[in-house]
Each structure stands twice: as structure tokens, then as C-alpha cells.
C-alpha atoms as a PDB file:
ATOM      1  CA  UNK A   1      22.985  89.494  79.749  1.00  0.00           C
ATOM      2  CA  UNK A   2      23.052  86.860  76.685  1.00  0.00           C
ATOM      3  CA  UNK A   3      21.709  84.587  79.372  1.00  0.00           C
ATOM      4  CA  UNK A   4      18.319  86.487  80.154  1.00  0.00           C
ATOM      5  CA  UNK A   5      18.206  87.100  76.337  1.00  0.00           C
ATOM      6  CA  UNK A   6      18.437  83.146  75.729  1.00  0.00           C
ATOM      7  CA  UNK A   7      15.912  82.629  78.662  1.00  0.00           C
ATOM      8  CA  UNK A   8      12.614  85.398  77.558  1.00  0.00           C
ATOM      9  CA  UNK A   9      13.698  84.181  74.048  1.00  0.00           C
ATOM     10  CA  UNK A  10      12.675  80.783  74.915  1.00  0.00           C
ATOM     11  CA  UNK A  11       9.854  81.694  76.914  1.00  0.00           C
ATOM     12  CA  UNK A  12       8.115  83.290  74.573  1.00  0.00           C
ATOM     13  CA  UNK A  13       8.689  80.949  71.517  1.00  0.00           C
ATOM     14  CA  UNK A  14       7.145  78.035  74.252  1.00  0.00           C
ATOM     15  CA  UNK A  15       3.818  79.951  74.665  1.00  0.00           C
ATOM     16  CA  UNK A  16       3.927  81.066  70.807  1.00  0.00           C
ATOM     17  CA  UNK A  17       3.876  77.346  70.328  1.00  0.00           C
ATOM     18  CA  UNK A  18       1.108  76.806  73.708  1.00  0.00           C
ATOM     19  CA  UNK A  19      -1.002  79.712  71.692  1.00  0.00           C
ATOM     20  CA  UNK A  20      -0.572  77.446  68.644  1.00  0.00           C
ATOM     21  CA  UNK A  21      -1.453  74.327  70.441  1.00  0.00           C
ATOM     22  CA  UNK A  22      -4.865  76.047  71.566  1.00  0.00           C
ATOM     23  CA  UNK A  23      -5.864  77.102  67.856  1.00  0.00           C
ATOM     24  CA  UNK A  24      -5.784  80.567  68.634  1.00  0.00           C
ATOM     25  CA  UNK A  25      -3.638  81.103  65.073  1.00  0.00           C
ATOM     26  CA  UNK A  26      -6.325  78.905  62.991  1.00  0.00           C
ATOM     27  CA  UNK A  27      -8.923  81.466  62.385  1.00  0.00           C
ATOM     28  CA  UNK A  28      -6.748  84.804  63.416  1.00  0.00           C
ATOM     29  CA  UNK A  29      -8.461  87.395  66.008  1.00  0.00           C
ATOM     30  CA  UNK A  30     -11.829  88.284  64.886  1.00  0.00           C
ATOM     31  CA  UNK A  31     -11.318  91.620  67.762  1.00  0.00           C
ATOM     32  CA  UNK A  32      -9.459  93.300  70.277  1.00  0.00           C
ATOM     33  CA  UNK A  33     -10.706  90.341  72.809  1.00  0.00           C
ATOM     34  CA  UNK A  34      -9.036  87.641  70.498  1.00  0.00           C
ATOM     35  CA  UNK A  35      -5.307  89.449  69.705  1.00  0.00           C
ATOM     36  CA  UNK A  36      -5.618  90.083  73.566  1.00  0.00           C
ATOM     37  CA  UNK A  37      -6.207  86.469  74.236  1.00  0.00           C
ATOM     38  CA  UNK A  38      -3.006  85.299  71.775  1.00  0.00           C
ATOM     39  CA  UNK A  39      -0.723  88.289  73.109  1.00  0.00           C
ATOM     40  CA  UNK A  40      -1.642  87.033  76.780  1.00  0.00           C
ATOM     41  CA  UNK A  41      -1.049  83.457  75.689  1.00  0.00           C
ATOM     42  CA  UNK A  42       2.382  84.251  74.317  1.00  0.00           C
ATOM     43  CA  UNK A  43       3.641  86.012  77.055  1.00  0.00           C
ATOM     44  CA  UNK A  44       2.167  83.520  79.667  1.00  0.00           C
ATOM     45  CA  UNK A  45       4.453  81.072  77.769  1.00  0.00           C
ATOM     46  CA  UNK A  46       5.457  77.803  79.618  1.00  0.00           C
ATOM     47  CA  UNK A  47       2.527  79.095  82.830  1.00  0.00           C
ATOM     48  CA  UNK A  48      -0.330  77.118  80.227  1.00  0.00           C
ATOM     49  CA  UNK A  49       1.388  73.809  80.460  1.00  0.00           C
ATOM     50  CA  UNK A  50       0.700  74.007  84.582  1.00  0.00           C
ATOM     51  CA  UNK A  51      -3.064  75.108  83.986  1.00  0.00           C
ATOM     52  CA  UNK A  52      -3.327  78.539  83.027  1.00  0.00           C
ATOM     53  CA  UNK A  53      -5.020  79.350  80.654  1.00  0.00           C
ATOM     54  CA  UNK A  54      -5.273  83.004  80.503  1.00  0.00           C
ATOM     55  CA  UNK A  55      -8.132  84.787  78.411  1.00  0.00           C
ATOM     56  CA  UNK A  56      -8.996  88.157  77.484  1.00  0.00           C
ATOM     57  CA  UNK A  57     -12.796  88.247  77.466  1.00  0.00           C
ATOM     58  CA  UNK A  58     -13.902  91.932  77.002  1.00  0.00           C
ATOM     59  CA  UNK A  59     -12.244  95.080  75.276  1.00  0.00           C
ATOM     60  CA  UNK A  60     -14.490  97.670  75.604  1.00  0.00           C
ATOM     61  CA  UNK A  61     -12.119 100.458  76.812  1.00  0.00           C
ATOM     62  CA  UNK A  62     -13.671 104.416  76.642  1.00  0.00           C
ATOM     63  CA  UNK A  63     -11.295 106.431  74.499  1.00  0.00           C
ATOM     64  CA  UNK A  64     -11.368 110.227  75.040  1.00  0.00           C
ATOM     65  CA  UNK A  65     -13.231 112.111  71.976  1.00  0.00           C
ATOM     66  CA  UNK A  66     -11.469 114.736  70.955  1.00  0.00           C
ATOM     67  CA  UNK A  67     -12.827 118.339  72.037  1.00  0.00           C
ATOM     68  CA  UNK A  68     -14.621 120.094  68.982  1.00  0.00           C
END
């Protein structure tokens, strides 16, 4: 178990650091699209060094409105 610990531990600090490597920490995430984009790039980890290069490009989600 210490071994998958070690392993997504690792992962993620790698695409902390590819996140950081794109600039996506320079300026912080101006919306939902931009946090999406980071959180995507983090957990894609060591995927961006082979080409991916994930990005969230829309967050317009419909939220229920509460009943008056």
C-alpha cells in the first residue's frame, strides 16, 4: 500500500511541476475554465511530457434554481 502511496504521490507532484512549466500558476485562474485547466494538468501528471496537453475550455454548467 506505501508503494501506490509513493507512486500517485509522485505523479502528481510531476504534473504540479508540468502545470508549473506551462505558466498556468503565473497569473492564477481568472475562472472555472482556468482552475479546470491546472486541476486537469496536475492530475494528467507525467501524460504532458508525451504530448498531452489537456485543457478545459468551457464551464458553463446549468445549476438547478431553487423552487420559490
Amino acid at each position: 500500500m506505501r508503494f501506490v502511496t509513493l507512486i500517485v504521490l509522485v505523479w502528481l507532484i510531476v504534473g504540479a511541476f508540468a502545470s508549473y512549466q506551462r505558466g498556468d500558476f503565473e497569473s492564477g485562474p481568472e475562472n472555472c475554465a482556468g482552475a479546470g485547466t491546472i486541476a486537469l494538468t496536475v492530475v494528467a501528471g507525467p501524460l504532458n511530457y508525451f504530448g498531452i496537453n489537456p485543457e478545459v475550455t468551457d464551464c458553463n454548467v446549468t445549476i438547478p434554481q431553487p423552487s420559490e
